[in-house]
Protein backbone atom coordinates (compact mmCIF):
# COMPACT_ATOMS: atom_id res chain seq x y z
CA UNK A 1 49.60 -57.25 105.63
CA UNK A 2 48.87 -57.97 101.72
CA UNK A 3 49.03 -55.27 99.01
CA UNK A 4 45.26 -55.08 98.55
CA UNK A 5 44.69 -53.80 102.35
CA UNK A 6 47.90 -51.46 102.01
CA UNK A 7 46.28 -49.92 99.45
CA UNK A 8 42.98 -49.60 101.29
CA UNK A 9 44.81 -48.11 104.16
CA UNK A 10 46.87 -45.76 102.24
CA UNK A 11 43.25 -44.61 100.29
CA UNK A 12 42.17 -43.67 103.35
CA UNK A 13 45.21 -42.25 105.06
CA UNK A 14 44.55 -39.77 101.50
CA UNK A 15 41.00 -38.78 102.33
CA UNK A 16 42.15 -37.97 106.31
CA UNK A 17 44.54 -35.54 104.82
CA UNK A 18 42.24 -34.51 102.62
CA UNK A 19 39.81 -34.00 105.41
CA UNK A 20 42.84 -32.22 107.36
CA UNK A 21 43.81 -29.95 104.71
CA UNK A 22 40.17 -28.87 104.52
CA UNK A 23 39.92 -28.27 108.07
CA UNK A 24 42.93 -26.34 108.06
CA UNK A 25 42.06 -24.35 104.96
CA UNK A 26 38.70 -22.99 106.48
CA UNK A 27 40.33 -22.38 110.17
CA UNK A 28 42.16 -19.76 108.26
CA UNK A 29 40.78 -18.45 105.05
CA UNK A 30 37.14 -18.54 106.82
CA UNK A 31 37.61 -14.14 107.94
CA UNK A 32 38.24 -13.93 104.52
CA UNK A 33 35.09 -15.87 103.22
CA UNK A 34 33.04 -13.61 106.02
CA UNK A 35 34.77 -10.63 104.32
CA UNK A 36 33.91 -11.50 100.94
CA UNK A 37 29.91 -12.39 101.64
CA UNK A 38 29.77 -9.29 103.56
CA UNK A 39 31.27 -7.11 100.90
CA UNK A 40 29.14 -9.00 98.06
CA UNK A 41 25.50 -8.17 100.62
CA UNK A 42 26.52 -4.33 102.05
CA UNK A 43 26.43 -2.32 98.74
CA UNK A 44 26.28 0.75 100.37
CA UNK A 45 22.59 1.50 99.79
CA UNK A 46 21.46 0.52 103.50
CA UNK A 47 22.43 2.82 106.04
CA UNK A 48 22.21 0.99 108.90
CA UNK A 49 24.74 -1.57 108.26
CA UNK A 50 28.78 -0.50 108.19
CA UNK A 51 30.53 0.22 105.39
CA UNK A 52 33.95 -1.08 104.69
CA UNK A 53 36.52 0.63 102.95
CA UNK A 54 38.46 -2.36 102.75
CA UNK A 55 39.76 -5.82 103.45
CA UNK A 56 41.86 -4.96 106.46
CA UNK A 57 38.92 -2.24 108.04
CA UNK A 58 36.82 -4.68 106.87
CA UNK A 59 38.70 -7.60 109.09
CA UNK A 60 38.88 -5.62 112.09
CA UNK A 61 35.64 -3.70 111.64
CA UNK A 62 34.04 -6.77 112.46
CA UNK A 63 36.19 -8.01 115.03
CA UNK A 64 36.05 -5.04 117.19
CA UNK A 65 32.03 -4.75 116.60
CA UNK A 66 31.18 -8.79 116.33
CA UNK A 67 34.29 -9.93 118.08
CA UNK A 68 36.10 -13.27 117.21
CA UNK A 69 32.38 -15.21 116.58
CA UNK A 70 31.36 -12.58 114.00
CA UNK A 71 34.86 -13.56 111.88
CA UNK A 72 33.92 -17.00 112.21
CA UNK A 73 30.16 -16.53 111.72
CA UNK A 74 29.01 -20.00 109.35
CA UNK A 75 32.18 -21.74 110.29
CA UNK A 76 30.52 -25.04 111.24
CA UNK A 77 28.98 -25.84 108.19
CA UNK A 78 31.85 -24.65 106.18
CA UNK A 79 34.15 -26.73 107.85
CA UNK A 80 32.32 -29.84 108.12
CA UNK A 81 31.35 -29.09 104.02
CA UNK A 82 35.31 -28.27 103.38
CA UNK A 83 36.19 -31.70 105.42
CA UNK A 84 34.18 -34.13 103.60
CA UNK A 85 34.48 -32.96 100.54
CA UNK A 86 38.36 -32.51 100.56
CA UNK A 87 38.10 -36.48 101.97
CA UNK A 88 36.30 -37.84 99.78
CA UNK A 89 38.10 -36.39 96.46
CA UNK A 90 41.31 -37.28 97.91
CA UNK A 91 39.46 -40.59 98.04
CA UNK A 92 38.19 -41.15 94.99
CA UNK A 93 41.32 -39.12 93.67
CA UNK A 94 43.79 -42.46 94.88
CA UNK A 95 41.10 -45.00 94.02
CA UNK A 96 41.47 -43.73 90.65
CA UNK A 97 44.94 -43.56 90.57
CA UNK A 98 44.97 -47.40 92.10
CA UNK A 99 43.10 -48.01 88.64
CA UNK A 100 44.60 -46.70 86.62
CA UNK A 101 48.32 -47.84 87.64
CA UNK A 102 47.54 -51.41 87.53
CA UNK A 103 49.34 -52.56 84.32
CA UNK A 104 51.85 -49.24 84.59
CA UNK A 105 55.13 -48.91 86.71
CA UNK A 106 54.50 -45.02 87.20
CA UNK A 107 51.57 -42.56 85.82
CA UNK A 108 51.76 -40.31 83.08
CA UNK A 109 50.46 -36.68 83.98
CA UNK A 110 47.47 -37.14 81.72
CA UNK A 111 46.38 -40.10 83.96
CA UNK A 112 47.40 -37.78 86.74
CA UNK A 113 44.96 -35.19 84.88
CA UNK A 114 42.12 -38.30 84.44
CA UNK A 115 42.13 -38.98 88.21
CA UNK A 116 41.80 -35.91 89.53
CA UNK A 117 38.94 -34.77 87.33
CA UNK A 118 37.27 -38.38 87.73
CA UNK A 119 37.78 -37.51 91.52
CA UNK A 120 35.75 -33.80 90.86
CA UNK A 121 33.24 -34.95 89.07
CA UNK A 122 32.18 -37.46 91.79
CA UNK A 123 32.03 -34.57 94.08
CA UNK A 124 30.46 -31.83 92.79
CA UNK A 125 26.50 -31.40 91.86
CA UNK A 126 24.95 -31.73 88.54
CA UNK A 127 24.98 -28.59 86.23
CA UNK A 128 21.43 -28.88 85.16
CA UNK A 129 19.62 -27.64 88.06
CA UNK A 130 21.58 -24.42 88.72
CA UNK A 131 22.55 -23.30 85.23
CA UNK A 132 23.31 -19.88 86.33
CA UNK A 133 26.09 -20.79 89.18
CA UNK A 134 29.39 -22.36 88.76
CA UNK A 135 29.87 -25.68 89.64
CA UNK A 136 30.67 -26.30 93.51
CA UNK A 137 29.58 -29.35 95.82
CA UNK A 138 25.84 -29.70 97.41
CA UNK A 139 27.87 -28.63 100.54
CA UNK A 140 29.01 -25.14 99.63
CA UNK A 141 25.39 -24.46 98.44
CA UNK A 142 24.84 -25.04 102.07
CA UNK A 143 27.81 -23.51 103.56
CA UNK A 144 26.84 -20.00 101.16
CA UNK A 145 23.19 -19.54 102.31
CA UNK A 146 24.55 -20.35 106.21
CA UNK A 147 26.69 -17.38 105.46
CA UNK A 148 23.75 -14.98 104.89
C-alpha cells in the first residue's frame, strides 16, 4: 500500500477513536450532564419538583424516582453529537498535522498548537449569531435543548 493511502487510513483510524472516545465519554459523564441541567432548571422556587441537596442525592434521587432512563434522559442526541464531533476534529486534527509535517521530520508544539485549533475551528459554530453563549458545536445546541 503507498504512503498517500496509509495516511488516509491512519486519518481515519483518528476520527474512529475520536468517535470512540466520544462515545465513551458520554456513556459515563452523561448522569452528570443530567445532574448539572437539572440543578441549573430546579431553583427551588417550584414546589412540585424535588430538590437536591447535592450531587450524590441528586444521582440517586433520580435513579430511585426516574430509574436508569431518567440518568440517561437526552443520551441519544448527546452521544451521536459527542461522536461526530470528536470524529471529525480528530479528523481534521491529523489532516492538519499531515500538512503541516510535509517538509519537517517531527512537529514543533506550536504546529501541534496550529492543528488542533485549525481542527476546532472547523467544528464549532460561528460566534456571531449567539453572542451571549460560549462557543460549542451546532450539535451541543441540540444536545442542550434535548436535555430540557
Amino acid at each position: 500500500m503507498s504512503t498517500a493511502a496509509n495516511s488516509v487510513g491512519w486519518q481515519w483510524e483518528n476520527a474512529t477513536a475520536g468517535a470512540v472516545a466520544g462515545l465513551a465519554t458520554v456513556t459515563f459523564s452523561h448522569p452528570l450532564d443530567v445532574v448539572r441541567t437539572r440543578f441549573q432548571v430546579y431553583d427551588g422556587r417550584v414546589t412540585n419538583l424535588p430538590t437536591y441537596k447535592n450531587t450524590p442525592h441528586a444521582l440517586f434521587t433520580i435513579a430511585r424516582t426516574e430509574g436508569f432512563r431518567g440518568l440517561y434522559a437526552g443520551f441519544y442526541p448527546a452521544v451521536l453529537g459527542s461522536t461526530i464531533s470528536w470524529g471529525l476534529y480528530f479528523f481534521f486534527y491529523s489532516k492538519a498535522k499531515q500538512r503541516y509535517s510535509r517538509d519537517r521530520k517531527e512537529l514543533s508544539p506550536g504546529l501541534h498548537l496550529a492543528s488542533a485549533a485549525e481542527a476546532g475551528a472547523l467544528i464549532t459554530k460561528p460566534q456571531h449569531h449567539y453572542p451571549h453563549q460560549p462557543t460549542s458545536s451546532p450539535v451541543q445546541i441540540i444536545h442542550q435543548h434535548h436535555q430540557r
